[in-house]
Protein backbone atom coordinates (compact mmCIF):
# COMPACT_ATOMS: atom_id res chain seq x y z
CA UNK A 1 76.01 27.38 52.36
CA UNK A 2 74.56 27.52 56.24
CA UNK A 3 73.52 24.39 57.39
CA UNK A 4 69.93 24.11 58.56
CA UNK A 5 68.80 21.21 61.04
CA UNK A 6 65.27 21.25 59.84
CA UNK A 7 64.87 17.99 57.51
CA UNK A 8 61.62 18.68 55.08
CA UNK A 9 60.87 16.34 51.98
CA UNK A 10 58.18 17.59 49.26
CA UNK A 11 56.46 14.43 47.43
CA UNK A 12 53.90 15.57 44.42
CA UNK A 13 52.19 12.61 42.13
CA UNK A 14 49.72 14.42 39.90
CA UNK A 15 47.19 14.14 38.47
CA UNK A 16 45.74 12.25 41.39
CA UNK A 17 48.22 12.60 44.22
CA UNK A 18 50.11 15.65 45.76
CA UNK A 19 51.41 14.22 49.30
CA UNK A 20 54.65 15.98 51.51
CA UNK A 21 56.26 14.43 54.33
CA UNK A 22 57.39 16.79 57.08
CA UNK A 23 59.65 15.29 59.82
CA UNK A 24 59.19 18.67 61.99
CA UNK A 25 55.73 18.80 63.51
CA UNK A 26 55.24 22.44 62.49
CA UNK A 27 58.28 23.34 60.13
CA UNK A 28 56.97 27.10 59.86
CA UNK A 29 57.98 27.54 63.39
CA UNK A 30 61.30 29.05 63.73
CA UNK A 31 63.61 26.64 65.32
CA UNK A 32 65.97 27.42 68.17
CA UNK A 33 68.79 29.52 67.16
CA UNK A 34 67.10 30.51 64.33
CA UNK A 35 69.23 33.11 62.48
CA UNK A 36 67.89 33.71 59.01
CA UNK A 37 66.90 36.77 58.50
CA UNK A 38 63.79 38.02 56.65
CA UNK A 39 62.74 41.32 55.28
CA UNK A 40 60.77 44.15 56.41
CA UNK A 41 57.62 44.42 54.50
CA UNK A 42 55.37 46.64 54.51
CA UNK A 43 51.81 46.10 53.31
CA UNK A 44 51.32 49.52 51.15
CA UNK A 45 47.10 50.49 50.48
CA UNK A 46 48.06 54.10 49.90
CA UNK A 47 49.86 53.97 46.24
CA UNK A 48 47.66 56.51 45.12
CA UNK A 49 49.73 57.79 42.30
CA UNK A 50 51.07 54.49 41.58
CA UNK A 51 47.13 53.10 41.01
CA UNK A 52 46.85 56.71 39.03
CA UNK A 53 49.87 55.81 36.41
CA UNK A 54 48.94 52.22 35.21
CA UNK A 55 45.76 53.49 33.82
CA UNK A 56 45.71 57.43 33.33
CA UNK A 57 42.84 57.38 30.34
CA UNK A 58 40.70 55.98 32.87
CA UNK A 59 41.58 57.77 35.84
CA UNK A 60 40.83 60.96 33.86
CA UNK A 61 37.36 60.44 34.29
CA UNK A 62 37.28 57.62 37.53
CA UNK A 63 38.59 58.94 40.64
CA UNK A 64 41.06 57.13 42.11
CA UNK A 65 40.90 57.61 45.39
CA UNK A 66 37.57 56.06 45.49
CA UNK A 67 39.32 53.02 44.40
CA UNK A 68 42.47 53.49 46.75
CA UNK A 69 39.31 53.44 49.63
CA UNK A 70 38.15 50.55 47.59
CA UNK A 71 41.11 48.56 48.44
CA UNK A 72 41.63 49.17 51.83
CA UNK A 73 37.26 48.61 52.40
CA UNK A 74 38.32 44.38 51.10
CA UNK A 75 41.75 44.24 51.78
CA UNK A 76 41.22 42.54 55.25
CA UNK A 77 41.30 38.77 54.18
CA UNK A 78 44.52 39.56 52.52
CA UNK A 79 46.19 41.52 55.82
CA UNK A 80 45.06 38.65 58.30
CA UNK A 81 46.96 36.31 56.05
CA UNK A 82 50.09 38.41 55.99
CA UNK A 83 50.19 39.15 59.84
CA UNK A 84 49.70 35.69 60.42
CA UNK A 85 51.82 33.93 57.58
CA UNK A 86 54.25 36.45 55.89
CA UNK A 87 57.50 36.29 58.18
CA UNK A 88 56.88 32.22 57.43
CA UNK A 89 56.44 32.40 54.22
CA UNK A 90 59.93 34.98 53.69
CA UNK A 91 61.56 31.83 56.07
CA UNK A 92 60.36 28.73 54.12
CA UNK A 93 61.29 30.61 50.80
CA UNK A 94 64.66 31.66 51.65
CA UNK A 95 65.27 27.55 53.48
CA UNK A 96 64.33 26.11 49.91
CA UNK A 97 65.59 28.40 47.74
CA UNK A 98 69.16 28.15 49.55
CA UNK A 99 69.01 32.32 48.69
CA UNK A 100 69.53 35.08 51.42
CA UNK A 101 67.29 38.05 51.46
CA UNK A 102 69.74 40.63 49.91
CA UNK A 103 67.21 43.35 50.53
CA UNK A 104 66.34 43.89 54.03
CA UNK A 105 63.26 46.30 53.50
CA UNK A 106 60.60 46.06 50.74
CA UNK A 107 56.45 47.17 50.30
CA UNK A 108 53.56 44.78 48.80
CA UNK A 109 51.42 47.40 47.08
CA UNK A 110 47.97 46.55 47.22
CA UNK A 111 45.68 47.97 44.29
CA UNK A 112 42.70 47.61 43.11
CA UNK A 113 43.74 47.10 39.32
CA UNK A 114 46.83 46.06 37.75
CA UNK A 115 47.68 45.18 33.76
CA UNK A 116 48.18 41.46 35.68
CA UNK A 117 47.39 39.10 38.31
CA UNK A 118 50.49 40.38 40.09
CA UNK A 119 54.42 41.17 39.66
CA UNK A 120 57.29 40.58 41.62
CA UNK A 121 59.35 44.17 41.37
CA UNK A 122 57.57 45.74 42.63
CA UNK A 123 55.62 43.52 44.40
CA UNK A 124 52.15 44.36 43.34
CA UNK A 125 48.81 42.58 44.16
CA UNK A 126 45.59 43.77 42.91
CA UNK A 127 42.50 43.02 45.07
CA UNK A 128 39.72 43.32 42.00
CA UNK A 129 41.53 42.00 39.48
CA UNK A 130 43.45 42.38 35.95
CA UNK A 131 42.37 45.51 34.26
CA UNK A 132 42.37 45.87 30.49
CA UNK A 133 40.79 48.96 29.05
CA UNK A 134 37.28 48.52 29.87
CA UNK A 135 37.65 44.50 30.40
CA UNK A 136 38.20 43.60 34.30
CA UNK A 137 39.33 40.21 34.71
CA UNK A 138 38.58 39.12 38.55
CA UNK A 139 41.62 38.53 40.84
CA UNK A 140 41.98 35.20 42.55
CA UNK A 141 40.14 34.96 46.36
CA UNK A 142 41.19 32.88 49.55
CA UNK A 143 43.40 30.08 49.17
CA UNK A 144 43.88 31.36 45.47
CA UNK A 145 45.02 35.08 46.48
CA UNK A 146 47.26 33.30 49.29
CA UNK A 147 49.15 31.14 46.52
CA UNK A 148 49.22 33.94 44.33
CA UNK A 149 51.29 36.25 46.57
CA UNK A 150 53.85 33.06 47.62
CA UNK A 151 54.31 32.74 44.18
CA UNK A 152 54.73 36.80 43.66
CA UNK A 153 57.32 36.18 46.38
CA UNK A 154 59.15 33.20 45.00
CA UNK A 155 59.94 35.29 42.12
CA UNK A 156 60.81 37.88 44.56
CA UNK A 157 63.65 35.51 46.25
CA UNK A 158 64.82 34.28 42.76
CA UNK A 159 65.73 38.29 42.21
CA UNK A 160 67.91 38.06 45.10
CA UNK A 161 70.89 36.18 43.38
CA UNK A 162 70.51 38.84 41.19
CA UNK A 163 71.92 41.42 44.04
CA UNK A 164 74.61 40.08 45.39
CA UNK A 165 77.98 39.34 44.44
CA UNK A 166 78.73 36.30 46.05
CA UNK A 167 80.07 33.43 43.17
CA UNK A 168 77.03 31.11 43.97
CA UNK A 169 74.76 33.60 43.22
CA UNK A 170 76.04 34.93 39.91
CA UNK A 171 76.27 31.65 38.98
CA UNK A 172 72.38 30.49 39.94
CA UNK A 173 71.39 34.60 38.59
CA UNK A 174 72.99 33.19 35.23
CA UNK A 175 71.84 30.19 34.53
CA UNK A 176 69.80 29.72 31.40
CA UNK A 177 67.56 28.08 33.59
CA UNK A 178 67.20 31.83 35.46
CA UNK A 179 66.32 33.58 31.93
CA UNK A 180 62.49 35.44 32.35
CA UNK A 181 60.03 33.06 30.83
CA UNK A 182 57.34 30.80 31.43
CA UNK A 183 59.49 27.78 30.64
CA UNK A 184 62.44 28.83 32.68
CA UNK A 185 62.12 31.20 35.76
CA UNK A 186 58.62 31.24 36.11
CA UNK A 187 58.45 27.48 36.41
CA UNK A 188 61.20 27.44 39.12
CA UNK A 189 59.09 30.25 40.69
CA UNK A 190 56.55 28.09 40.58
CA UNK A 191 57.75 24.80 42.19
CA UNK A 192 59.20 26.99 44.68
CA UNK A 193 55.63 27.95 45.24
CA UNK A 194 54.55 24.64 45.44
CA UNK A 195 56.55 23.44 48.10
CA UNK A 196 56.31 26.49 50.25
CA UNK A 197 52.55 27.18 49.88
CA UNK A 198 51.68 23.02 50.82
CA UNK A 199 52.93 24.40 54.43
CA UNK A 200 51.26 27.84 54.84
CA UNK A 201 48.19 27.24 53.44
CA UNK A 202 47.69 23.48 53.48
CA UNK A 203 48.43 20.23 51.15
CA UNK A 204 44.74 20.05 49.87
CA UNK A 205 44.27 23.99 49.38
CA UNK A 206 47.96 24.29 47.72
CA UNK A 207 46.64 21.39 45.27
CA UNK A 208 43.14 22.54 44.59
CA UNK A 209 44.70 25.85 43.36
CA UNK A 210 47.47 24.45 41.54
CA UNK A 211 44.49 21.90 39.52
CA UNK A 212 42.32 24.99 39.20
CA UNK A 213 41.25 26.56 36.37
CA UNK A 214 42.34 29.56 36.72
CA UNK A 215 46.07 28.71 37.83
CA UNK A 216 46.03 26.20 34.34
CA UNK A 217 45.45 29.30 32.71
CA UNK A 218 48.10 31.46 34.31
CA UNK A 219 50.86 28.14 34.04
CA UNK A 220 51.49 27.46 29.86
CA UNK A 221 54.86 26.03 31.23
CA UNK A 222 53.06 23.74 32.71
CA UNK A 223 53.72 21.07 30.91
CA UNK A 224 57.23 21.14 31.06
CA UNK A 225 57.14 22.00 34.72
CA UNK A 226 55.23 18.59 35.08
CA UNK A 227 57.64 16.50 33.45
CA UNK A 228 61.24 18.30 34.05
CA UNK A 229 60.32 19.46 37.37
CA UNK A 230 57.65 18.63 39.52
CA UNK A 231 59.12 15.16 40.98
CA UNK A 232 62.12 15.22 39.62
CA UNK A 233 63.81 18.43 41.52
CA UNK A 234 62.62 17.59 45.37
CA UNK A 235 63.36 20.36 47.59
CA UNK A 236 64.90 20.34 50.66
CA UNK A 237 67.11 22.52 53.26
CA UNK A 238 69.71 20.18 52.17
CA UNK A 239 69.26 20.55 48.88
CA UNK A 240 67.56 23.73 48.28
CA UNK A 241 66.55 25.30 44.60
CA UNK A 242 69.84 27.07 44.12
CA UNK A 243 71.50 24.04 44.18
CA UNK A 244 69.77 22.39 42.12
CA UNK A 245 70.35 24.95 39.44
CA UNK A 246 73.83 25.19 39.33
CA UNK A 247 73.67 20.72 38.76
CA UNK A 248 72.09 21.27 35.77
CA UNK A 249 74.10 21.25 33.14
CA UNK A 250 73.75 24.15 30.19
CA UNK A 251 73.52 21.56 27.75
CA UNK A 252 70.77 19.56 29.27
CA UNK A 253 67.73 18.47 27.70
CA UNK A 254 65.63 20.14 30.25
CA UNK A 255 68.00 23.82 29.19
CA UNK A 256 67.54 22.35 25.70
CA UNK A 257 63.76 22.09 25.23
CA UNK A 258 63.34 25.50 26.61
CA UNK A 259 65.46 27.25 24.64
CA UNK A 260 63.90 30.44 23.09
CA UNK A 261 63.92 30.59 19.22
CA UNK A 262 67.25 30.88 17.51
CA UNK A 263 66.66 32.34 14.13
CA UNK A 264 69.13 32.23 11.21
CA UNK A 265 71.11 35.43 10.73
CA UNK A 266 70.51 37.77 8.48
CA UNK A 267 73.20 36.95 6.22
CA UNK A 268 72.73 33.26 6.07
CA UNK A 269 69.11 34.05 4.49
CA UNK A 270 68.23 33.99 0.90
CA UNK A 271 66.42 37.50 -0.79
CA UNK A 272 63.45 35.25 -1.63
CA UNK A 273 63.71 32.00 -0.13
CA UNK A 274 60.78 30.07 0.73
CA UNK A 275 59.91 26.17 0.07
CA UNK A 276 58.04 24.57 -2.83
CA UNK A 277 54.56 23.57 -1.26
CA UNK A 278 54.73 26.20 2.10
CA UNK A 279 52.92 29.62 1.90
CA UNK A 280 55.74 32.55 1.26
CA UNK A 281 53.10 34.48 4.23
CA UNK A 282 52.66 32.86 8.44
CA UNK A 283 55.15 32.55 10.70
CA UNK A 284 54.90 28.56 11.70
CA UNK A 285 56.61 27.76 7.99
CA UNK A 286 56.01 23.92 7.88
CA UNK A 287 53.49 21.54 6.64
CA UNK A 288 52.76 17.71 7.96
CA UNK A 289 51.36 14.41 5.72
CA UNK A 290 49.73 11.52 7.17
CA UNK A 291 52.51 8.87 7.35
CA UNK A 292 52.51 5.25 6.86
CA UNK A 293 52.05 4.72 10.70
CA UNK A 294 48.74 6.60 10.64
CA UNK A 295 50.52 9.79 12.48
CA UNK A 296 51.12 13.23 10.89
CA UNK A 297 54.85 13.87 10.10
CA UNK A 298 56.49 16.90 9.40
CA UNK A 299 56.94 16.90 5.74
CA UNK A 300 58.93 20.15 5.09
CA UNK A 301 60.13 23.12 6.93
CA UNK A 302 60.86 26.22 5.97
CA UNK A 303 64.83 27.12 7.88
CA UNK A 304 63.98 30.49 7.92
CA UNK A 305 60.67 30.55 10.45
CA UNK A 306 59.37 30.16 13.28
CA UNK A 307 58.76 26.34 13.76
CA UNK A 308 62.64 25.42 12.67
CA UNK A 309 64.07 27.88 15.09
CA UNK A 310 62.11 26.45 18.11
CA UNK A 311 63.77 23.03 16.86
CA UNK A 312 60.85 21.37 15.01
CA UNK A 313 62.83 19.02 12.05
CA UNK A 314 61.54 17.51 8.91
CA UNK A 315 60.41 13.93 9.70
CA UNK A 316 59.53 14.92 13.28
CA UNK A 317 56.22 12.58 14.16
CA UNK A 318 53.91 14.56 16.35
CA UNK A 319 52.40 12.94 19.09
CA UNK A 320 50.57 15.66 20.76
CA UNK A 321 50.67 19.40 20.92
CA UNK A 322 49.63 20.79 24.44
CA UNK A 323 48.64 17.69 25.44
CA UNK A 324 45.95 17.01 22.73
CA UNK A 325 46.54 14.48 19.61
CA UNK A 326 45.67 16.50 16.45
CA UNK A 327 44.49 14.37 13.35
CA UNK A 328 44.71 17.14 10.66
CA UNK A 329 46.91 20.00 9.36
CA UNK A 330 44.01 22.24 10.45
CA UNK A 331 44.19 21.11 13.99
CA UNK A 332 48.33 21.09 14.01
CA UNK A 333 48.41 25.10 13.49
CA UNK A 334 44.93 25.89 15.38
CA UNK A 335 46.85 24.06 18.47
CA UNK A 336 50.28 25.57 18.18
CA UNK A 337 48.57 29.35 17.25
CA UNK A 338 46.20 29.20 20.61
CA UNK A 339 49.26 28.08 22.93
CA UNK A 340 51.44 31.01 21.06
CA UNK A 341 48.47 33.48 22.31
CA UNK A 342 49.43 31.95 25.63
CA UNK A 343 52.93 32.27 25.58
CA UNK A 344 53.82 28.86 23.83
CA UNK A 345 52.78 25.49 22.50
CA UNK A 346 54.50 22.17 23.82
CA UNK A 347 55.26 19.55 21.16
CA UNK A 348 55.72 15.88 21.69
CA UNK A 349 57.39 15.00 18.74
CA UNK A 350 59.12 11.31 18.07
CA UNK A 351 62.87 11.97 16.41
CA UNK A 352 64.36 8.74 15.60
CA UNK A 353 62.76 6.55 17.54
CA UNK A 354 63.62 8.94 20.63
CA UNK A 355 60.59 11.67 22.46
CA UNK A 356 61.61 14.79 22.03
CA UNK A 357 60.13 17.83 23.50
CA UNK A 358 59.36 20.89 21.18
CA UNK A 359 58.81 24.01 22.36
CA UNK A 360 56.86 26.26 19.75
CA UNK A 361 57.71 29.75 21.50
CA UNK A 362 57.10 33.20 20.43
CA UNK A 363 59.33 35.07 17.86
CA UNK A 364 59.88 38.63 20.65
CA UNK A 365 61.06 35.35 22.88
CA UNK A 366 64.14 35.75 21.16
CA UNK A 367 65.17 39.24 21.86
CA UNK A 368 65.18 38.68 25.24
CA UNK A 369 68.54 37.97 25.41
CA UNK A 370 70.80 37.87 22.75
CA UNK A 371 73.11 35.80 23.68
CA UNK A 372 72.42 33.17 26.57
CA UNK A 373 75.72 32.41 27.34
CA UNK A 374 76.88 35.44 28.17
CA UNK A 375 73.45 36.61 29.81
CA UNK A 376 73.65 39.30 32.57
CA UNK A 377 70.40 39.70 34.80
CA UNK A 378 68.33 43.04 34.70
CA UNK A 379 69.00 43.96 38.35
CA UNK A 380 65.59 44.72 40.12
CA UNK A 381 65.08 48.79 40.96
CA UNK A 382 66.54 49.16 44.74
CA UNK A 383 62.91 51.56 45.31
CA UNK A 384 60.47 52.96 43.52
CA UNK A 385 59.25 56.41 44.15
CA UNK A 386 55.50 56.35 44.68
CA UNK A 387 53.41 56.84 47.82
């Protein structure tokens, strides 16, 4: 690893607090000697085709040049930003993420619609917003937009370990802890985020974005992230994200709670089989009473579905799901079905006498990989041919 002079320490208490120490007056400035190198990017407004292929029905009758023109009419908040902030922003994120930038050359495609707020490979940001059929969902603005992209990027430096060949980078690239998820990569994307975006756009904008509304909505690992995470791994130069990865053991309860659903296989499940009491149809499979302590309990649970695969256990007292207290059956599945829309419900269960965290995930979860221990990351495309 290089060794880096520049001491920074990231300090987050939420919900009322988010406060960093710095002991550089202005750690975005590129210290003497300064040798990391950064990426070429280039800010790309003219992905005409590209813009043309994420939504041909509507392009048959829209056309998109006007919206290409669009985009670079209201893409000048977004440009000042870069020219001032992006080679800073590359810096910080390789410092903390204790990555190099394998690639040395890469665009930012601005459009004006995109089927989300953003991706990473390629790096896409749309300037109007999330485009579903007909239904336009607006894109983030200002301090919002700014986060957005850092975080767009952060994923962007996690899919460097995924390029090279050197041994500590095959062994942060796979990491369970590195598997595509909201739980798992996108939450180390998003502390990465956190501390980077606190120094290029400011402590008090970084943490207005991260309590808004609209960032709650785009976090459902959030939760986890909060208590696994968020002032637990503190990063530093010193001690920068990869390393932190590789400390964590596989068998962790942090690895543990965000495991995707492990279902029974085939073999192993009865032509038939259901339990007394559960309906044979829904995919939760598991029903609760109201126990002597006044708190629902899981009363049975069906091996074969979805609730026992995400490791939910008969006898499992629920304390809250997503960070609400249900009181009835009703509430238990109309809390774990509206987190599933959202990619997952989190489960505070108490397991002999012990809090346990439950992670009520999605069933495709678990054909993402099919077998973590011997998972190989998807390497990113080197290009991609469009204007």
């Amino acid at each position: 690893m290089r060794c880096i002079t520049v001491t920074l320490a990231f300090f987050l208490l939420l919900p009322t607090a988010m406060m960093a120490q710095f002991t550089e007056e202005d750690s975005t400035a590129r210290p003497a000697g300064y040798d990391l190198a950064v990426p070429e990017v280039r800010l790309n407004k003219q992905a005409t085709q590209f813009q043309a292929s994420l939504y041909p029905d509507y392009y048959l009758s829209h056309p998109v040049r006007n919206d290409m023109r669009w985009v670079r009419e209201n893409d000048s908040a977004l440009t000042a930003f870069w020219q001032n902030k992006g080679d800073s922003a590359l810096w910080l994120l390789a410092q903390l993420s204790g990555l190099d930038w394998v690639e040395d050359r890469f665009d930012i495609y601005i459009l004006k619609y995109y089927p989300s707020f953003g991706g990473a490979d390629p790096l896409v940001i749309p300037l109007a917003g999330m485009r579903e059929a007909s239904r336009v969902m607006a894109a983030p603005e200002g301090a919002a937009q700014q986060f957005n992209l850092i975080y767009r990027l952060a994923h962007r430096m996690l899919i460097q370990a995924e390029k090279a060949d050197d041994p500590l980078y095959r062994s942060v690239a796979t990491h369970p802890l590195m598997q595509p998820g909201p739980y798992r990569r996108d939450n180390l994307a998003l502390l990465l985020t956190l501390v980077t975006s606190q120094r290029i756009i400011g402590l008090d904008s970084t943490f207005e974005v991260y309590e808004s509304p609209f960032w709650k909505e785009q976090t459902p690992g959030r939760e986890i992230f909060e208590k696994y995470l968020l002032n637990t791994w503190r990063l530093t130069p010193e001690k920068p994200l990869a390393q932190w990865i590789v400390s964590e053991s596989p068998l962790s309860t942090l690895v543990e709670a965000t495991r995707p659903p492990r279902f029974r296989p085939a073999g192993e499940v009865g032509q038939g089989e259901s339990l007394e009491g559960l309906p044979l149809r829904g995919q939760l499979g598991f029903s609760v009473a109201l126990g002597e302590n006044g708190r629902l309990t899981v009363s049975q649970i069906d091996s074969t579905r979805l609730a026992y695969a995400c490791g939910l256990r008969e006898g499992d007292i629920i304390r809250t799901i997503r960070g609400k207290r249900p009181s009835t059956h009703k509430e238990v599945v109309e809390y774990i079905l509206e987190g599933l829309d959202r990619g997952g419900a989190t489960m505070l269960v108490l397991r002999n006498g012990e809090d346990k965290t439950v992670l009520i995930q999605p069933r495709d979860l678990a054909n993402d990989v099919a077998n973590e221990d011997s998972l190989k990351p998807n390497r990113a495309a080197d290009s991609l041919d469009i204007e």
